[in-house]
N, C-alpha and C. Protein backbone atom coordinates (compact mmCIF):
# COMPACT_ATOMS: atom_id res chain seq x y z
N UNK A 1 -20.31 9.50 -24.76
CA UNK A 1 -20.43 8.72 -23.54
C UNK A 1 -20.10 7.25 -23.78
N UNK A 2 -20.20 6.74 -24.77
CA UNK A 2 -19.98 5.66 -25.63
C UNK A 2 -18.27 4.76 -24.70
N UNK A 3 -17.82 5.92 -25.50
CA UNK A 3 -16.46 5.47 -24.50
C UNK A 3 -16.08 5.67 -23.23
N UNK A 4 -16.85 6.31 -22.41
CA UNK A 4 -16.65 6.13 -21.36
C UNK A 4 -16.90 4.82 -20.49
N UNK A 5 -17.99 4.25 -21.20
CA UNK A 5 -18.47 3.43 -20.78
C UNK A 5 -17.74 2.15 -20.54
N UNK A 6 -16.12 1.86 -21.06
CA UNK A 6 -15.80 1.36 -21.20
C UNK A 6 -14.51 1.35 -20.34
N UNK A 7 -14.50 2.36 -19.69
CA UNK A 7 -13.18 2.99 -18.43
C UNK A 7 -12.86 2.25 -17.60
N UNK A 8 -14.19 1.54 -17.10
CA UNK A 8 -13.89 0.16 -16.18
C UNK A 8 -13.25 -1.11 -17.07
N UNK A 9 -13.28 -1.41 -18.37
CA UNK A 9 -12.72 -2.14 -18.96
C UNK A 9 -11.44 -1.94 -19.28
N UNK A 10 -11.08 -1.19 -19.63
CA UNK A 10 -9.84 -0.59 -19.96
C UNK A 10 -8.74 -0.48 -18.91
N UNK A 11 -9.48 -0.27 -17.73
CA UNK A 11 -8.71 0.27 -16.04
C UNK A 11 -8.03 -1.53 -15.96
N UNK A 12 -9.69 -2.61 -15.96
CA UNK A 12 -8.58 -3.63 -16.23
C UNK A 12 -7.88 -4.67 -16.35
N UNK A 13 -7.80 -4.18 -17.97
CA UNK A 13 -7.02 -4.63 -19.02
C UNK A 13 -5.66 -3.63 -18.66
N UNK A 14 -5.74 -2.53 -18.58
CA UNK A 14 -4.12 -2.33 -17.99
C UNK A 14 -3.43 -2.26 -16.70
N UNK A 15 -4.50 -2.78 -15.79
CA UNK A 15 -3.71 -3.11 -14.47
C UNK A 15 -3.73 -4.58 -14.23
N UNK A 16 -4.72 -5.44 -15.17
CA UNK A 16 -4.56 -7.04 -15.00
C UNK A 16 -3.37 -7.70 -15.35
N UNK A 17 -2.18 -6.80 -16.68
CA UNK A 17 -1.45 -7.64 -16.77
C UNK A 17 -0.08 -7.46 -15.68
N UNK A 18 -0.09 -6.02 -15.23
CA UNK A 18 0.79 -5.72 -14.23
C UNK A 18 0.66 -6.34 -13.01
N UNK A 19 -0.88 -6.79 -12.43
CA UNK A 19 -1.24 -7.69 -11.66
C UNK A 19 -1.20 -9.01 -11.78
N UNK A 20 -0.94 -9.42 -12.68
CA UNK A 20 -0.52 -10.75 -12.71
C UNK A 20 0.87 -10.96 -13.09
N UNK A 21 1.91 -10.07 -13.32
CA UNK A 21 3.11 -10.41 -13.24
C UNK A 21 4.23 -10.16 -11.79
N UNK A 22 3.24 -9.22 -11.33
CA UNK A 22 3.78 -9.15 -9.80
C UNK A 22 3.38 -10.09 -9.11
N UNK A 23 2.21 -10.77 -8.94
CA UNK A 23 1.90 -11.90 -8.47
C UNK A 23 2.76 -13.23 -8.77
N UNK A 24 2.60 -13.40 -9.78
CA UNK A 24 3.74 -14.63 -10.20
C UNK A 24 5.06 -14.51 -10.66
N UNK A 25 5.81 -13.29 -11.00
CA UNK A 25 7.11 -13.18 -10.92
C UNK A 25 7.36 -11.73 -10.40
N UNK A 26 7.21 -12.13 -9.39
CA UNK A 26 7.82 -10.40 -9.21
C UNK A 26 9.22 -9.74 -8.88
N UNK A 27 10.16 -10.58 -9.19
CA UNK A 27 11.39 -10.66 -9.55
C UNK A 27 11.67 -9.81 -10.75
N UNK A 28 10.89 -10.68 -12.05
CA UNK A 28 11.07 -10.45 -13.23
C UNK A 28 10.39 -8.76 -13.02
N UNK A 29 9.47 -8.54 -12.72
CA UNK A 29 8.87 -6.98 -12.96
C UNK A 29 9.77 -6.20 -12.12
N UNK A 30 9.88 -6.83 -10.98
CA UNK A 30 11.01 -5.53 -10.38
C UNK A 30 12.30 -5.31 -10.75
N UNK A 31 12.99 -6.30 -11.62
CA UNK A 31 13.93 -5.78 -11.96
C UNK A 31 13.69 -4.89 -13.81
N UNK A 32 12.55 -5.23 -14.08
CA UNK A 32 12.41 -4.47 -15.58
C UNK A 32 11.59 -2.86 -14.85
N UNK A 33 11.51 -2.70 -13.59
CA UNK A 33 11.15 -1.09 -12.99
C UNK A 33 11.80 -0.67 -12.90
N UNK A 34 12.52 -1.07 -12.14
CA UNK A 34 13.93 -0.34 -11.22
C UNK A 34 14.99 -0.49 -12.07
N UNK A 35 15.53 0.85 -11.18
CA UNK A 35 17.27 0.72 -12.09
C UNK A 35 18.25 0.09 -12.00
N UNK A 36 18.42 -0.05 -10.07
CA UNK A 36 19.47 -1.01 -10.30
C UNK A 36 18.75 -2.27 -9.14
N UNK A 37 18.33 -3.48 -10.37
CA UNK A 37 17.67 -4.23 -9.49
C UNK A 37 18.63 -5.59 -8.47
N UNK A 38 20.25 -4.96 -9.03
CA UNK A 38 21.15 -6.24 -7.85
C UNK A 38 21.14 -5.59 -6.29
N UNK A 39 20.76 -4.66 -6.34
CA UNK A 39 20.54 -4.12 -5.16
C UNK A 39 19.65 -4.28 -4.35
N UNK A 40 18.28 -4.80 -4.76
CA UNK A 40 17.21 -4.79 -4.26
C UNK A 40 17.22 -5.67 -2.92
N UNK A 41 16.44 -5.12 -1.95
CA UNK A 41 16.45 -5.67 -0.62
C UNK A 41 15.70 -6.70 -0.90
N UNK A 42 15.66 -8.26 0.06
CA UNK A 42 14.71 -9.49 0.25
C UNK A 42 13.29 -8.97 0.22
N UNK A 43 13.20 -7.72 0.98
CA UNK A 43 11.31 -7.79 1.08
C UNK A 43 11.23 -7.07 0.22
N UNK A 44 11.90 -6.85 -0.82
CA UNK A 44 10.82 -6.32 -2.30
C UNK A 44 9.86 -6.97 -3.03
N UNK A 45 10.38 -8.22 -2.66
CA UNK A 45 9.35 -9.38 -3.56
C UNK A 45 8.08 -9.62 -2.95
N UNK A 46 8.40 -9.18 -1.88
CA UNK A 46 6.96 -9.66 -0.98
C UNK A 46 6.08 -8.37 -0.92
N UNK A 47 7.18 -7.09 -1.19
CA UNK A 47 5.96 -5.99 -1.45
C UNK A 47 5.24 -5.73 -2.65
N UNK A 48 6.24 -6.40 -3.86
CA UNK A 48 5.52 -6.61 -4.95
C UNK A 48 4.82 -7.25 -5.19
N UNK A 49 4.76 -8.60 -4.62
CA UNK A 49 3.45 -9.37 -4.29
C UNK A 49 2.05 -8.78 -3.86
N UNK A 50 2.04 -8.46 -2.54
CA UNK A 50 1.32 -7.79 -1.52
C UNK A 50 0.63 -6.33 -2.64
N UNK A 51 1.80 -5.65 -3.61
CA UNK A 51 1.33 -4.46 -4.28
C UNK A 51 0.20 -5.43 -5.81
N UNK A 52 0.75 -6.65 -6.11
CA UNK A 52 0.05 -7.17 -7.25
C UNK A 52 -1.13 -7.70 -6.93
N UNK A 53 -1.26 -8.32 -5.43
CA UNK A 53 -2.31 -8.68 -5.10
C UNK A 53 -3.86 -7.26 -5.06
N UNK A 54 -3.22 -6.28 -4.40
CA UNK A 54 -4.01 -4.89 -4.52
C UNK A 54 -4.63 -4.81 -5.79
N UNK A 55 -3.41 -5.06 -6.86
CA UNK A 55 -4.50 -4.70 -7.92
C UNK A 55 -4.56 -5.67 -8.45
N UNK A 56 -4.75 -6.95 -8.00
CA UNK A 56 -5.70 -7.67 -8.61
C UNK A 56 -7.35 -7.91 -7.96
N UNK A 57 -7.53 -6.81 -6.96
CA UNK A 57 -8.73 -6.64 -6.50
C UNK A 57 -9.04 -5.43 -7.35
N UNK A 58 -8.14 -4.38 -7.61
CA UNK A 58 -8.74 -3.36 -8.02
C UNK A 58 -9.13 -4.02 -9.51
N UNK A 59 -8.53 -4.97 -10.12
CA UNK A 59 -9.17 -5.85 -11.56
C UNK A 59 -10.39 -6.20 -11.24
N UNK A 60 -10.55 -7.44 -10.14
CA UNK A 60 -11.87 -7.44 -10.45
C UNK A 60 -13.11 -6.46 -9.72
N UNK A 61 -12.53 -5.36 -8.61
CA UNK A 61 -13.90 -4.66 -8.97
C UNK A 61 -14.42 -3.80 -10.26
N UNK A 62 -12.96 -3.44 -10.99
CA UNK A 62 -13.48 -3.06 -11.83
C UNK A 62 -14.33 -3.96 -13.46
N UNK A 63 -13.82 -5.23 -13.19
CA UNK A 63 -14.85 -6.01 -14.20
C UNK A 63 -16.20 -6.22 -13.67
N UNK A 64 -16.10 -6.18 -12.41
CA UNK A 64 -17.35 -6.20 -11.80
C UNK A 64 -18.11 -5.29 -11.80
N UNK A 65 -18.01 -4.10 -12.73
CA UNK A 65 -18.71 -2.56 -12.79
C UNK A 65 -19.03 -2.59 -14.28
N UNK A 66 -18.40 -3.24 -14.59
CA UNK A 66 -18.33 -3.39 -16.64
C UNK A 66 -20.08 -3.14 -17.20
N UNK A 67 -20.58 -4.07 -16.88
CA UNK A 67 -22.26 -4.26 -17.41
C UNK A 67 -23.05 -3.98 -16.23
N UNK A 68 -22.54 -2.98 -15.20
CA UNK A 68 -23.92 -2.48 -14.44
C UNK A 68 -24.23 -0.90 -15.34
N UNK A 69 -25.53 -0.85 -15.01
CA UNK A 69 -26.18 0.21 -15.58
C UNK A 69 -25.23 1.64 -14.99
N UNK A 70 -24.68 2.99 -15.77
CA UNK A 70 -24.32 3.95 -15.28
C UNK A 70 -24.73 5.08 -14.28
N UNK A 71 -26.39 4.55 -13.95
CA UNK A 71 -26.78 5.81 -12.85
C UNK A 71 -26.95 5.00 -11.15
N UNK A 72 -26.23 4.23 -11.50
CA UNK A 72 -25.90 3.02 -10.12
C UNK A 72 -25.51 4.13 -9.22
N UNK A 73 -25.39 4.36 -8.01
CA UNK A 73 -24.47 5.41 -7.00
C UNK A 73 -23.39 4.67 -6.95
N UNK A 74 -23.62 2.75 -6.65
CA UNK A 74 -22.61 2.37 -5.94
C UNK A 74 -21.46 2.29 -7.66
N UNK A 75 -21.72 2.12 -8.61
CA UNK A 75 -20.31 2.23 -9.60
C UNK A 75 -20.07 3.61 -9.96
N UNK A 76 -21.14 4.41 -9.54
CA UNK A 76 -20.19 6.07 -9.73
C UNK A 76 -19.17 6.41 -8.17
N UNK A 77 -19.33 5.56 -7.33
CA UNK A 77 -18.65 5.53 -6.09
C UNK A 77 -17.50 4.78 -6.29
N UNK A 78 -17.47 4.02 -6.69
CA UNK A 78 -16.23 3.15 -7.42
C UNK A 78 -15.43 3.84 -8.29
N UNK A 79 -16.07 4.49 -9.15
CA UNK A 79 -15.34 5.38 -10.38
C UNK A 79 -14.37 6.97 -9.56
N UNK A 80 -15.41 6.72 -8.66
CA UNK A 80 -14.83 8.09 -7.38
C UNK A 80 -13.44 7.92 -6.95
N UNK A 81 -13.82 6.48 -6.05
CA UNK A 81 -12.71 5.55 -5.71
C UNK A 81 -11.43 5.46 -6.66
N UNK A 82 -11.72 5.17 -7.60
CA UNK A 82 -10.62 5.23 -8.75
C UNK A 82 -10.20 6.16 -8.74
N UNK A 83 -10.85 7.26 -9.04
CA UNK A 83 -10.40 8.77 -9.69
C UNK A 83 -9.35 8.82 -8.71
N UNK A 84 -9.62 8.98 -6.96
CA UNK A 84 -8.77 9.05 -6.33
C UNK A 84 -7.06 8.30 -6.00
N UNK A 85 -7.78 7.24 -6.14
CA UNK A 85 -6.06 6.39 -6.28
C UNK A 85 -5.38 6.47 -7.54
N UNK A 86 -5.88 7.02 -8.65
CA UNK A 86 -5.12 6.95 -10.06
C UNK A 86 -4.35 8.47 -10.01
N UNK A 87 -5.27 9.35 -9.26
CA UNK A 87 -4.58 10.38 -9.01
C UNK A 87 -3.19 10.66 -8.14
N UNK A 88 -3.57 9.91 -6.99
CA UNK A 88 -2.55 9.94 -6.12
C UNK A 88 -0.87 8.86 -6.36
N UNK A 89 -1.58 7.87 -7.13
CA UNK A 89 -0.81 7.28 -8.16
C UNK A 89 0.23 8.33 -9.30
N UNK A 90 -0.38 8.67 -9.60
CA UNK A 90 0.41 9.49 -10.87
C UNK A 90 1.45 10.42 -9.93
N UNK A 91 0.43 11.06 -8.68
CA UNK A 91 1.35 12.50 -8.33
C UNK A 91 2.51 11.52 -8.05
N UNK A 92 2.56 10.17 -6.89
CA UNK A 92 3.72 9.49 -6.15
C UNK A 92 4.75 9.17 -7.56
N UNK A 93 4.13 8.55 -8.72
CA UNK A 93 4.70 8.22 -9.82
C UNK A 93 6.03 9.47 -11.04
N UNK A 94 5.08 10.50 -9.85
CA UNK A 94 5.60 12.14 -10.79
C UNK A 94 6.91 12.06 -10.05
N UNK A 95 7.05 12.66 -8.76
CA UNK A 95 7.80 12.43 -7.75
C UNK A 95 8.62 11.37 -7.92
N UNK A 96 8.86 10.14 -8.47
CA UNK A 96 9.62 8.92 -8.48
C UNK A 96 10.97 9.06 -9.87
N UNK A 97 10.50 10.21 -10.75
CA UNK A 97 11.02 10.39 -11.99
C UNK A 97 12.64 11.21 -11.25
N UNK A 98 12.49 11.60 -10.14
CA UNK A 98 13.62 12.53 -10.06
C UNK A 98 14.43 11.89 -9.30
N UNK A 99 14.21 10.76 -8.51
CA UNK A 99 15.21 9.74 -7.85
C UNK A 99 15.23 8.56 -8.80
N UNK A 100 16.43 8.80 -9.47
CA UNK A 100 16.95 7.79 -10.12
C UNK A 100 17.36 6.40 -9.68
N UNK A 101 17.50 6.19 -8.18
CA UNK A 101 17.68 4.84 -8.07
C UNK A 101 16.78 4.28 -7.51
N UNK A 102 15.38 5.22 -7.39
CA UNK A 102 14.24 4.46 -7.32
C UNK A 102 13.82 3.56 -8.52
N UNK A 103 13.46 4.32 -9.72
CA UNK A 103 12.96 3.82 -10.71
C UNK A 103 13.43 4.53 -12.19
N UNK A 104 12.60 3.52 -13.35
CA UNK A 104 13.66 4.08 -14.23
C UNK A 104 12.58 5.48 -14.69
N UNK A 105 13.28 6.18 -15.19
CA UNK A 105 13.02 7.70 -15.63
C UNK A 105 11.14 7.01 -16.49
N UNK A 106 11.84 5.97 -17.57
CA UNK A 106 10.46 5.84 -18.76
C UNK A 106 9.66 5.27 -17.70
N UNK A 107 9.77 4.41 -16.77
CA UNK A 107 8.71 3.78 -16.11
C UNK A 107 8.01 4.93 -15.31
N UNK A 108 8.97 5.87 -14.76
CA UNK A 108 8.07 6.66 -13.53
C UNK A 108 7.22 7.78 -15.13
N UNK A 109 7.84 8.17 -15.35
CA UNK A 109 6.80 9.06 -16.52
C UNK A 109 5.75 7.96 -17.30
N UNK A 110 5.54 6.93 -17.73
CA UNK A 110 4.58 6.12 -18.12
C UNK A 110 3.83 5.69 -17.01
N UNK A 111 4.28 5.87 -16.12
CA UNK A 111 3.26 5.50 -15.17
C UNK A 111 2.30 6.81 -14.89
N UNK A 112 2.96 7.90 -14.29
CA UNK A 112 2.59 8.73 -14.43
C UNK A 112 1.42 9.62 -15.88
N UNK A 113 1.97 9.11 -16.63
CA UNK A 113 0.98 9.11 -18.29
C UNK A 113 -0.23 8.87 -17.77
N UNK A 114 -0.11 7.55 -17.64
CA UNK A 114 -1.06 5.93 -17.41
C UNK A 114 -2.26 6.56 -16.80
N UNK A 115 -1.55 7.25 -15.24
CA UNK A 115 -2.69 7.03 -14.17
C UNK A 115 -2.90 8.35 -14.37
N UNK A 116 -2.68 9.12 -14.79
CA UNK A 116 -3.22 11.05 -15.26
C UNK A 116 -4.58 10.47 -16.20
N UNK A 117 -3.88 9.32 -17.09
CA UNK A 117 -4.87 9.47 -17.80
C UNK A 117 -6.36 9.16 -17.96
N UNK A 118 -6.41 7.64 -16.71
CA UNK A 118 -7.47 6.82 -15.81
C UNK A 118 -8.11 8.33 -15.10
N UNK A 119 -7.43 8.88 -14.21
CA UNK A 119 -7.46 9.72 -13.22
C UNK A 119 -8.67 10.99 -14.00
N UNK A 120 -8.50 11.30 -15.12
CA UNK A 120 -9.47 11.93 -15.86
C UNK A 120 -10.24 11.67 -16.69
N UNK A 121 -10.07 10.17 -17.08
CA UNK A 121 -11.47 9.31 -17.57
C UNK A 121 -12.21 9.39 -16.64
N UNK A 122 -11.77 8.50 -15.27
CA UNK A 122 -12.82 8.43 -14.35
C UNK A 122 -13.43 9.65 -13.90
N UNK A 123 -12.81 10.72 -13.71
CA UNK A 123 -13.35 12.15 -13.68
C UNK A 123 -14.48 12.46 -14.85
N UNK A 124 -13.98 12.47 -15.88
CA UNK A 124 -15.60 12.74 -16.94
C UNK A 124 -16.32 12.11 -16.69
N UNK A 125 -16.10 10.44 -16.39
CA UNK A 125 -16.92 9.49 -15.85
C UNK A 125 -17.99 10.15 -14.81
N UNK A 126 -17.45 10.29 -13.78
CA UNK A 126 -18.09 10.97 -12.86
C UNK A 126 -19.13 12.05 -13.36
N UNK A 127 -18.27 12.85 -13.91
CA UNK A 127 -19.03 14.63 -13.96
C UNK A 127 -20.58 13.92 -15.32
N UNK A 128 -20.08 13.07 -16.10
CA UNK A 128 -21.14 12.95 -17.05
C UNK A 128 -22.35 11.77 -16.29
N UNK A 129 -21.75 11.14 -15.62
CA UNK A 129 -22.64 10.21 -15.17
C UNK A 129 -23.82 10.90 -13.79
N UNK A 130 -23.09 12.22 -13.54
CA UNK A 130 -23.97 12.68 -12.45
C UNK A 130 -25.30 13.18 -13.32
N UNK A 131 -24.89 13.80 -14.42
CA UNK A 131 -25.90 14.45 -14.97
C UNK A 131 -26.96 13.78 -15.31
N UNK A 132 -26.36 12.23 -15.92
CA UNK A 132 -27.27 11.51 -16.43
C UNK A 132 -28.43 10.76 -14.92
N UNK A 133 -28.08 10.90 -13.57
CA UNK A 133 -28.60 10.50 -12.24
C UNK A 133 -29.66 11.47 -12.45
N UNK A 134 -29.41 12.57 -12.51
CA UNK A 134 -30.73 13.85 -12.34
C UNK A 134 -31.63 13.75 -13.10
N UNK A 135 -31.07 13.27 -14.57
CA UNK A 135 -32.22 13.15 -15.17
C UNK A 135 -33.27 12.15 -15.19
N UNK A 136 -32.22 10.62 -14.46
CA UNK A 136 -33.13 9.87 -14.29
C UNK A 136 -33.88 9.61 -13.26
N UNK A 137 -33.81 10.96 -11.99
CA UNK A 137 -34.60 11.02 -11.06
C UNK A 137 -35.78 11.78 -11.56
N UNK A 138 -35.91 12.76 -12.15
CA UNK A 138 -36.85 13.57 -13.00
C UNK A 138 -37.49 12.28 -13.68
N UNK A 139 -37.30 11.70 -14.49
CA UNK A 139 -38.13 10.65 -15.19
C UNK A 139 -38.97 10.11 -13.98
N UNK A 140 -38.22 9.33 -13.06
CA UNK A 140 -38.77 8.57 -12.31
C UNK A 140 -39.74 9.22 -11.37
N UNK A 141 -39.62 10.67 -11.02
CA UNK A 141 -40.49 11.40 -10.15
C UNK A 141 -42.44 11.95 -11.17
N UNK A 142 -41.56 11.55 -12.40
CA UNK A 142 -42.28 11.90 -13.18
C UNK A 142 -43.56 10.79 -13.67
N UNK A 143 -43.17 9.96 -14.02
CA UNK A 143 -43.45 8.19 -13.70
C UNK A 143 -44.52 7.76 -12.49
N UNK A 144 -44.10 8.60 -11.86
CA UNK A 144 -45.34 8.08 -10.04
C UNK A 144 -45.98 9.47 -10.32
């Protein structure tokens, strides 16, 4: 459990630096995604913005979960939260590998890696942290 504990740290440390390069150059990141970035329409920059800003909220709620205790509801609801967008992340990311002039082949499969792999941290997260809730309702029922 050791390392789990650390899923919210990890989530991010690898979405803070992607969030901060879409925020301040998102030129530079969209053309190191995409394949062919002379093509790219005017409002890409502003969706890459708008997409870096997203996760630079999803950064800090997740530093903001770092040192709360694990039988919290509201950070196993968060970890929920995650599970879900890392999932749905990966499937859109799976899907992106076969249109080539969306993105490049290594980016859509590393992304896809990435968020499979969040997507089932936060899942053990979940499944182990429920167990540890029951038991600490038993203590506490036990206690009064």
């Amino acid at each position: 459990m050791t390392i789990l504990r650390h899923v919210f740290l990890a989530n991010s440390i690898a979405e803070g630096g992607l969030a901060a390069l879409l925020l301040l150059a998102p030129q530079k990141a969209v053309a190191q995604l995409l394949v062919t970035p002379a093509i790219i329409e005017p409002y890409v920059e502003n969706v890459a913005r708008l997409y870096g800003a997203s996760l630079a909220s999803i950064v800090v709620t997740s530093l903001l979960q770092v040192g709360l205790p694990d039988v919290l509801p509201g950070k196993r609801n968060v970890a929920l939260g995650m599970l879900v967008y890392h999932a749905l992340v990966a499937i859109g990311a799976f899907h992106f590998r076969s249109q080539a002039s969306v993105a490049r082949a290594s980016t859509a499969w590393g992304a896809t890696a990435l968020h499979t792999a969040f997507s089932l941290a936060f899942y053990a997260y979940w499944n182990i942290t429920g167990q540890q809730v029951k038991q600490f309702a038993k203590q506490q029922k036990k206690a009064k």
